[in-house]
N, C-alpha and C. Protein backbone atom coordinates (compact mmCIF):
# COMPACT_ATOMS: atom_id res chain seq x y z
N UNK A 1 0.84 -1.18 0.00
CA UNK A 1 0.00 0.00 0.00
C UNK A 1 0.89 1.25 0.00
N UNK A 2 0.51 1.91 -0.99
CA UNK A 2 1.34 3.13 -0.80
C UNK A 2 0.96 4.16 -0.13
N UNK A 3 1.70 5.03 0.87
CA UNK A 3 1.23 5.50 2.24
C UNK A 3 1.89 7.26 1.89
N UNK A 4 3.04 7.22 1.42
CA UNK A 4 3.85 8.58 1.67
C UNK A 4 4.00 8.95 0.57
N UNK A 5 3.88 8.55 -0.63
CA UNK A 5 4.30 9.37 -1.86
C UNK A 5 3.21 10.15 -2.54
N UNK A 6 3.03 11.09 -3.04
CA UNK A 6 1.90 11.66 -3.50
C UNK A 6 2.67 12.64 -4.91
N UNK A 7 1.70 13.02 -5.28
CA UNK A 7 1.62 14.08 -6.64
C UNK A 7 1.13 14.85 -6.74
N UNK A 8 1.38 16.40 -6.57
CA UNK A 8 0.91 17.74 -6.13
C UNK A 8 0.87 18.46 -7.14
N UNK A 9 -0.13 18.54 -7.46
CA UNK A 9 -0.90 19.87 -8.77
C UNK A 9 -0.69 21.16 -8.18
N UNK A 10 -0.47 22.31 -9.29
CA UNK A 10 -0.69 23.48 -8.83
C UNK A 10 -0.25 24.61 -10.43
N UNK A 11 -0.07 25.73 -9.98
CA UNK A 11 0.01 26.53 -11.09
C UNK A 11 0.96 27.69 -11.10
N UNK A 12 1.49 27.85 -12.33
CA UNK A 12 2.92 28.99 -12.15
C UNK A 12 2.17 30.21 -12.84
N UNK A 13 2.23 31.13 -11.90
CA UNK A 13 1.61 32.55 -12.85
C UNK A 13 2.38 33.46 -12.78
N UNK A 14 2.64 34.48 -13.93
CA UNK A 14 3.57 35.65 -13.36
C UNK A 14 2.70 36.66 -14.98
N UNK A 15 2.91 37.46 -14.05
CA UNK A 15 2.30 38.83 -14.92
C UNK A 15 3.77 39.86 -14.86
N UNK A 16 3.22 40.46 -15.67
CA UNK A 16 4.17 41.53 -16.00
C UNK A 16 3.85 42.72 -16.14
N UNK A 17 4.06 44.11 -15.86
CA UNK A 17 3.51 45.45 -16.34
C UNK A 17 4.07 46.31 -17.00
N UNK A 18 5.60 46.08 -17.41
CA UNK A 18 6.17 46.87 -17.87
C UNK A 18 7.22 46.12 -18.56
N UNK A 19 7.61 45.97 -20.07
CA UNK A 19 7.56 47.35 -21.28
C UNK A 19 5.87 47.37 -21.45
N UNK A 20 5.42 46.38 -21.44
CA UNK A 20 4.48 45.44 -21.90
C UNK A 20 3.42 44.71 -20.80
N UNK A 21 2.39 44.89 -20.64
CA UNK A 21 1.86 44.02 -19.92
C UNK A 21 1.24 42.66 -20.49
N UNK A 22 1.91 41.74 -19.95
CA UNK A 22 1.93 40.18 -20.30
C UNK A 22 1.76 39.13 -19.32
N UNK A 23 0.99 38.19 -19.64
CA UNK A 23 0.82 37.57 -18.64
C UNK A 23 1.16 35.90 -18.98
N UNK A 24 0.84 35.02 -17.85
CA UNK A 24 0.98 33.36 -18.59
C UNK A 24 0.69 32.69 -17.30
N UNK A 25 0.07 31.62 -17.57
CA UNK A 25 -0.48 30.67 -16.33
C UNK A 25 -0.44 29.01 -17.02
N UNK A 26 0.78 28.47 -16.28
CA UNK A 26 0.33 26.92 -16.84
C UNK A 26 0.34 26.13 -15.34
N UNK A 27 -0.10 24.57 -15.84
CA UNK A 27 -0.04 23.98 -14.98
C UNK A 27 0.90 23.05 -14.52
N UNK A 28 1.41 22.60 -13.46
CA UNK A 28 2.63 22.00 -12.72
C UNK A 28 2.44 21.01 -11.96
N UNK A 29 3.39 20.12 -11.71
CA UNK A 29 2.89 19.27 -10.66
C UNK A 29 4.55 19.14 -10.35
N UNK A 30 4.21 18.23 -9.15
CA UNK A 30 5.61 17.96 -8.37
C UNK A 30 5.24 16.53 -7.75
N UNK A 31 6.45 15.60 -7.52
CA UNK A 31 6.40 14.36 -7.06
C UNK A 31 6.67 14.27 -5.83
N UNK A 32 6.52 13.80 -4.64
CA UNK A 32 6.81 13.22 -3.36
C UNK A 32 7.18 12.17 -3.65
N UNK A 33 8.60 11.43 -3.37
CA UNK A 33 8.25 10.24 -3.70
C UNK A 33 9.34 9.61 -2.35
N UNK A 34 8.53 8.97 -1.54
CA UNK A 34 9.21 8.21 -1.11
C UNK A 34 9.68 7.01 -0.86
N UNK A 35 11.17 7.11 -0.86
CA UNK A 35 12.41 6.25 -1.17
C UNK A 35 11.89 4.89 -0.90
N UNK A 36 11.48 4.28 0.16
CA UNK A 36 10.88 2.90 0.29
C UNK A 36 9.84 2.82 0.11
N UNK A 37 9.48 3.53 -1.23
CA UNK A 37 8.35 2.59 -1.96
C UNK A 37 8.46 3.11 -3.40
N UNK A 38 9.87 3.05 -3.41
CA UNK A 38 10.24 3.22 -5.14
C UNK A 38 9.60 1.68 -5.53
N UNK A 39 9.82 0.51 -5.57
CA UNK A 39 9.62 -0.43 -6.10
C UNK A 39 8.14 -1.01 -5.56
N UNK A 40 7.86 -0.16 -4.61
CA UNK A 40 5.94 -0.69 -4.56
C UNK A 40 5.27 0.32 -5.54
N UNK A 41 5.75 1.62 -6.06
CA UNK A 41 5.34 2.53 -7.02
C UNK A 41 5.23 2.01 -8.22
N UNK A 42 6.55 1.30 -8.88
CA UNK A 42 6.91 0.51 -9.91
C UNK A 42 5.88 -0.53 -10.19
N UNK A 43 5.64 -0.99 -9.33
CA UNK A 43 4.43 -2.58 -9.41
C UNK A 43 3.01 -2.17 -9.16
N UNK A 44 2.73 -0.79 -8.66
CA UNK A 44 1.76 -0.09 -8.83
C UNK A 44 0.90 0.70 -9.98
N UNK A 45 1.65 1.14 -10.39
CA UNK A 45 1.49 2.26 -11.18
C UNK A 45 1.82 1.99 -12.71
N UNK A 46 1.35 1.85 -13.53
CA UNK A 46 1.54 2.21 -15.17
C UNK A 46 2.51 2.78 -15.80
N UNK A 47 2.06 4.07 -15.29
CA UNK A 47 3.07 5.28 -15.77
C UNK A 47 4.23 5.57 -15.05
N UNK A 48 4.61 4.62 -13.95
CA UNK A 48 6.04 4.99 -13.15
C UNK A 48 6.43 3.63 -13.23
N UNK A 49 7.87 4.31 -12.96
CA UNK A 49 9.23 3.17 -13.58
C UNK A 49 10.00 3.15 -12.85
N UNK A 50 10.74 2.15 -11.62
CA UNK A 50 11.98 2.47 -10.78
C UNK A 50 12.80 1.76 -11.80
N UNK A 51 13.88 2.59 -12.23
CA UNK A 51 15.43 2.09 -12.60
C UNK A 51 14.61 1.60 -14.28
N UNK A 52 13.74 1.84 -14.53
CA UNK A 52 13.05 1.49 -15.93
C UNK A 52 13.12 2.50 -17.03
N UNK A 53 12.78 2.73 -18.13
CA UNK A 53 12.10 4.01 -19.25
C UNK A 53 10.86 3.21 -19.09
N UNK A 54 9.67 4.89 -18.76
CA UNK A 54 8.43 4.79 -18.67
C UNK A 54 8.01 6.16 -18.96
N UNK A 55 6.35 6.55 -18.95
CA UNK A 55 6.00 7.74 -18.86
C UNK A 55 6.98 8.83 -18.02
N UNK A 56 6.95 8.45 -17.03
CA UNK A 56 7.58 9.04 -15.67
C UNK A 56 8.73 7.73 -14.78
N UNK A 57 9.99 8.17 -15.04
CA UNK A 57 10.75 6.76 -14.82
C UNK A 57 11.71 7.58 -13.82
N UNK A 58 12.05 6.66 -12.33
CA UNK A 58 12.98 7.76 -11.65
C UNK A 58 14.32 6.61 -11.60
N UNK A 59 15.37 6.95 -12.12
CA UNK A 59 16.30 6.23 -11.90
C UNK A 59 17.33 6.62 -10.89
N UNK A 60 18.11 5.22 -10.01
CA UNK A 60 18.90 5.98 -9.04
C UNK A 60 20.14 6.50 -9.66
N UNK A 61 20.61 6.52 -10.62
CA UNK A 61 21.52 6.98 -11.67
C UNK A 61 22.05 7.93 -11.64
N UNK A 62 20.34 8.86 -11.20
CA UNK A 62 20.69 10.17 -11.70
C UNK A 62 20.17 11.22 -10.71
N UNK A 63 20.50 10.16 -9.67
CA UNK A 63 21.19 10.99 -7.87
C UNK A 63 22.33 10.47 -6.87
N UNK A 64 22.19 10.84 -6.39
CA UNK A 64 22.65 10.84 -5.07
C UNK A 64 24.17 10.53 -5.63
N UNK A 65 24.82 9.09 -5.46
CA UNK A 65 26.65 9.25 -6.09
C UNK A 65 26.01 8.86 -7.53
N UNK A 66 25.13 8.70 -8.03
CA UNK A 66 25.56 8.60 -9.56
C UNK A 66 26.18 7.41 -10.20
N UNK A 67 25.97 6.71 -9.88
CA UNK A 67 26.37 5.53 -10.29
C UNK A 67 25.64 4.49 -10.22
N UNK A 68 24.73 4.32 -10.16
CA UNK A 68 23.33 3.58 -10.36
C UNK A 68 23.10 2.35 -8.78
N UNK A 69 24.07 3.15 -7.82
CA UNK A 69 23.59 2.12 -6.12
C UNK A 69 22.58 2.84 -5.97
N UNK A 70 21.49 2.12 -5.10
CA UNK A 70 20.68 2.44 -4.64
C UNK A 70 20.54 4.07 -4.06
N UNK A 71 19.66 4.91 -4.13
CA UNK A 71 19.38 6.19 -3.49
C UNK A 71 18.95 6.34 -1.96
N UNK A 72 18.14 5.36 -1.66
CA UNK A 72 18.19 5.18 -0.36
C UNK A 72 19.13 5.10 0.65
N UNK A 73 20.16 4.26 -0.07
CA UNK A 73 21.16 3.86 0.88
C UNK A 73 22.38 4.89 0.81
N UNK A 74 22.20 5.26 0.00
CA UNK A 74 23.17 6.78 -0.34
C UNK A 74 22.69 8.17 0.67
N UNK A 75 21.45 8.27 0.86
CA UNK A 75 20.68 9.40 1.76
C UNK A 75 20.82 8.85 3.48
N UNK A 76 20.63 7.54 3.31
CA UNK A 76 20.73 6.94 5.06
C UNK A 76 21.93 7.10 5.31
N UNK A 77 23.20 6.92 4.54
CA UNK A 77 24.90 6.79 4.58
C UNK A 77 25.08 8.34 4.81
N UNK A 78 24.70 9.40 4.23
CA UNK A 78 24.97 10.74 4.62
C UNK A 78 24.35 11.13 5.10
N UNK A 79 23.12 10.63 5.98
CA UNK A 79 22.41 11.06 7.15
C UNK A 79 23.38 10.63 8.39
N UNK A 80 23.74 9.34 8.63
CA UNK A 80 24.74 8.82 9.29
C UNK A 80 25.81 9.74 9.52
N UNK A 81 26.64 9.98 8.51
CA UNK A 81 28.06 10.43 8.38
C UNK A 81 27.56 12.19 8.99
N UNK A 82 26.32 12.78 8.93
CA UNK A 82 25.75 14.10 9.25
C UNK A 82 25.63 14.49 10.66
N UNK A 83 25.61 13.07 11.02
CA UNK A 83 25.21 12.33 12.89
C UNK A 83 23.54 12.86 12.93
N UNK A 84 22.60 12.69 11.59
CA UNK A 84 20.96 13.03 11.93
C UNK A 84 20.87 11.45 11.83
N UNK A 85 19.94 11.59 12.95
CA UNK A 85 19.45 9.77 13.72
C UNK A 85 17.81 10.46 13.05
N UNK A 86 17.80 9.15 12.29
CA UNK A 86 16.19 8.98 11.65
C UNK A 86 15.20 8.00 12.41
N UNK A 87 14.03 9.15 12.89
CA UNK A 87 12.96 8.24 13.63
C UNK A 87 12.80 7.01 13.53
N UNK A 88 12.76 6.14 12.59
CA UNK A 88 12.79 4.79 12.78
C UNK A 88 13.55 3.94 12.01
C-alpha cells in the first residue's frame, strides 16, 4: 500500500507590467516520492518506472553518487556520516 508518496498539482503565474503588460499561467505538478516505496510505485502504477524508461521513470543513476547504487542507501549513509538519527 502506498502510504507517503503523493503528486501535487498546482500553477505557475507571473504577470508583467512593464515594457508590456503580459501575462501566462500553466499547470505544474511535483512528485513526493518516497524512497521505500520506489519499487511498490513501480508494481503499482503504469506510468512509473523504478530504474526502468516509462512515462515518468525515476532512476537511481541520476542521484545521489551517480552511479546507479541504490538512493536510499546513499541518503541513510549521509544522514549517518551528518550524525541526523532517523525516527525509525
Amino acid at each position: 500500500m502506498i502510504k507517503n508518496s503523493y503528486i501535487y498539482t498546482g500553477s505557475v503565474i507571473h504577470k508583467r507590467f512593464k515594457p508590456t503588460i503580459h501575462s501566462f499561467k500553466y499547470k505544474v505538478f511535483s512528485l513526493l516520492v518516497d524512497l521505500s516505496e520506489l519499487e511498490l510505485l513501480d508494481k503499482s502504477l503504469k506510468i512509473f518506472s523504478y530504474n526502468k524508461f516509462n512515462i515518468v521513470s525515476f532512476y537511481d543513476r541520476d542521484h545521489g553518487a551517480r552511479d546507479g547504487s541504490s538512493i536510499k542507501e546513499w541518503v541513510i549513509d549521509n544522514l549517518k556520516k551528518n550524525n541526523i538519527i532517523l525516527p525509525y
